[in-house]
C-alpha atoms as a PDB file:
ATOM      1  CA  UNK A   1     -58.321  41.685 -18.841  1.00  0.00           C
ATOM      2  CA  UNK A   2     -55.897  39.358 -17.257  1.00  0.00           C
ATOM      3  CA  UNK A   3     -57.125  36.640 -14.998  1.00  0.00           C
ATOM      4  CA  UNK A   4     -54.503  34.709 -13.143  1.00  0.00           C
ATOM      5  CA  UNK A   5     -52.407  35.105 -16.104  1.00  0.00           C
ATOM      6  CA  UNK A   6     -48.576  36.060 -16.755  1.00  0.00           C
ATOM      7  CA  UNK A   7     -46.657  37.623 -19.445  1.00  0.00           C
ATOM      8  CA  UNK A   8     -43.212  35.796 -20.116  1.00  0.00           C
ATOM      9  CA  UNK A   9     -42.423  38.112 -23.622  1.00  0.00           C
ATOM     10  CA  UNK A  10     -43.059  41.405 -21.941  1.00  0.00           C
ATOM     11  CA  UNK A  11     -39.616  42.541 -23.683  1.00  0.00           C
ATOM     12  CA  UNK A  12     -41.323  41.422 -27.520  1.00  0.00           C
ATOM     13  CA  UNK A  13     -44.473  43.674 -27.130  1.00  0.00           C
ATOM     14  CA  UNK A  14     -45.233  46.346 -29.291  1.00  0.00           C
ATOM     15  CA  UNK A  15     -45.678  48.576 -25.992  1.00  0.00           C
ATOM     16  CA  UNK A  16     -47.075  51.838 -28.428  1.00  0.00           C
ATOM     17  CA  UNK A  17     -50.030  49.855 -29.952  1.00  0.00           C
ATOM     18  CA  UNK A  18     -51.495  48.995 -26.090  1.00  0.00           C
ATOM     19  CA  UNK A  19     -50.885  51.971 -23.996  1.00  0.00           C
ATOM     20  CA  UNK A  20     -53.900  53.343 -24.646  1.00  0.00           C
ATOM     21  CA  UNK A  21     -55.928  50.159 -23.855  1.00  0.00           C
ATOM     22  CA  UNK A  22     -57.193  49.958 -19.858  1.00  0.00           C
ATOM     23  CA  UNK A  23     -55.788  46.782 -18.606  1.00  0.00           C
ATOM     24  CA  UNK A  24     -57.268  45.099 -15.666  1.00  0.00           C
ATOM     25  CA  UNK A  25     -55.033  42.051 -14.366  1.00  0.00           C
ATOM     26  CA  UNK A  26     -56.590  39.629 -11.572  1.00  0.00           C
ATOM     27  CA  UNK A  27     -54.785  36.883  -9.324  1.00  0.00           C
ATOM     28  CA  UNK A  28     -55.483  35.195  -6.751  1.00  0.00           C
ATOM     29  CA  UNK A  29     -52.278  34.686  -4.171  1.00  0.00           C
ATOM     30  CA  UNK A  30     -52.755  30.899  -3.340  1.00  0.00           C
ATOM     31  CA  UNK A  31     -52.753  30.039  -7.253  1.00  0.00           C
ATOM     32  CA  UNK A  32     -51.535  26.675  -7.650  1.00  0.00           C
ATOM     33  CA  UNK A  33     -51.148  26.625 -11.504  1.00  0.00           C
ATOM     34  CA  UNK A  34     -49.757  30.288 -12.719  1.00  0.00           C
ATOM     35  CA  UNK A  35     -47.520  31.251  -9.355  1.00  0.00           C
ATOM     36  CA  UNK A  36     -48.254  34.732  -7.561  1.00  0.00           C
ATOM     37  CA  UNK A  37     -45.158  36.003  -8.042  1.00  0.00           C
ATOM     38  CA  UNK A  38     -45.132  35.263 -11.715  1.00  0.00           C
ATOM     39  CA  UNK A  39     -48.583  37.379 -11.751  1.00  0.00           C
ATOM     40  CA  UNK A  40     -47.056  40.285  -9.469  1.00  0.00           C
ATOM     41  CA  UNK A  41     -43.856  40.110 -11.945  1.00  0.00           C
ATOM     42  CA  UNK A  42     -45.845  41.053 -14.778  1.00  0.00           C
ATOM     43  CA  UNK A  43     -47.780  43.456 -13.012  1.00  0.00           C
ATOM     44  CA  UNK A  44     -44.612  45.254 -12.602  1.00  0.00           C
ATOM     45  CA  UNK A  45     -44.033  44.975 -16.471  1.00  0.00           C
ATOM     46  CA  UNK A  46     -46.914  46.542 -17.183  1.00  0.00           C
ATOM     47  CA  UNK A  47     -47.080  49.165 -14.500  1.00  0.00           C
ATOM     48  CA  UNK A  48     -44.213  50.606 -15.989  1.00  0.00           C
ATOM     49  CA  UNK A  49     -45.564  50.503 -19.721  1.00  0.00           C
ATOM     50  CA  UNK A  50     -49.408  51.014 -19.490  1.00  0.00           C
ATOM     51  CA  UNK A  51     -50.580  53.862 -17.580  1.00  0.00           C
ATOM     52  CA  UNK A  52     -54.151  52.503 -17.116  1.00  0.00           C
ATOM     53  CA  UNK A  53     -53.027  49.625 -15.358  1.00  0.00           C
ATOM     54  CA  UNK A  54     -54.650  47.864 -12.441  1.00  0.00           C
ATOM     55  CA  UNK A  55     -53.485  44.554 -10.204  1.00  0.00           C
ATOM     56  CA  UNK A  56     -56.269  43.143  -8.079  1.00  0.00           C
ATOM     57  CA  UNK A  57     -55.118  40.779  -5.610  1.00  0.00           C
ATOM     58  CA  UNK A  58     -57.573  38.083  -3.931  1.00  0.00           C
ATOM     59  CA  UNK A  59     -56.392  36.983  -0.660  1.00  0.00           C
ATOM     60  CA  UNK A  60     -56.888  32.932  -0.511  1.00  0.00           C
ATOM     61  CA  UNK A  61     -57.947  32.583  -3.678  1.00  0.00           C
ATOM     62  CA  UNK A  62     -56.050  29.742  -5.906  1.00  0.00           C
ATOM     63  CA  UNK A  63     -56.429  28.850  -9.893  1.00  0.00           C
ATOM     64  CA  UNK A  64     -60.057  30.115 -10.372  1.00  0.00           C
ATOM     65  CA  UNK A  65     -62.687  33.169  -9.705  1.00  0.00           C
ATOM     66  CA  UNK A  66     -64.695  34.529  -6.642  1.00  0.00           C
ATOM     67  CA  UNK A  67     -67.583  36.806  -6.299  1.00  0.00           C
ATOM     68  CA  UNK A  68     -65.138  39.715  -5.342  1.00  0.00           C
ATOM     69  CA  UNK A  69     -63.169  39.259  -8.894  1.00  0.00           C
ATOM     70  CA  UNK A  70     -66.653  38.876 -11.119  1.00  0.00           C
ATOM     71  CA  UNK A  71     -68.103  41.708  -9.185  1.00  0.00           C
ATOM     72  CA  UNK A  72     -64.941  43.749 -10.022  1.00  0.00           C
ATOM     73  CA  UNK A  73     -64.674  42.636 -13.661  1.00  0.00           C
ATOM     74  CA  UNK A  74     -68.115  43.861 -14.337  1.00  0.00           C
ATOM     75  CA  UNK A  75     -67.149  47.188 -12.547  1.00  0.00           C
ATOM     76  CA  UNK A  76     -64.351  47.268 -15.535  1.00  0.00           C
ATOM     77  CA  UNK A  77     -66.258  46.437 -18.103  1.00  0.00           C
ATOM     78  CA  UNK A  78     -69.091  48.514 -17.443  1.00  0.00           C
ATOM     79  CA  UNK A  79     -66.359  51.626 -17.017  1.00  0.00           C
ATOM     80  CA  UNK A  80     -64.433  50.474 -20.425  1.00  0.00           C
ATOM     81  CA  UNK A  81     -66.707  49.727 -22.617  1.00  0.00           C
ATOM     82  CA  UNK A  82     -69.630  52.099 -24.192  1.00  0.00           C
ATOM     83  CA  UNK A  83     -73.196  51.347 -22.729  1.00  0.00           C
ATOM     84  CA  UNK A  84     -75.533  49.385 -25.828  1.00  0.00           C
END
């Protein structure tokens, strides 16, 4: 999981050892501390490498959660990992 986060080495990864893993990346588009672009940038990087990639977008929302990104990484954890 990725939340408003960015990956400025994406040419340094060991792509093989990950592209099995799910990755979920959230941002918000009014994020005043990691920029949207540099979140949609990376979501490009990994689009390309990861097959089980997924970008969530939160209209409005700047450097912190919402209900709509908790309720969505619950929904990816509950799909990801095995039930206890």
């Amino acid at each position: 999981m990725s939340l408003s986060g960015y990956l400025p080495i994406a040419n340094t990864i060991k792509w093989d050892t990950i592209q099995k893993s799910p990755i979920l990346q959230c941002h918000g588009d009014e994020d005043s501390v990691v920029a949207y672009e540099f979140g949609t940038q990376t979501a490009k990087a990994l689009s390309t490498r990861v097959p089980k990639h997924t970008f969530k977008t939160y209209p409005g929302m700047d450097h912190c959660s919402c209900a709509e990104e908790l309720s969505d990484l619950e929904d990816f954890l509950k799909e990801v990992l095995p039930p206890i």
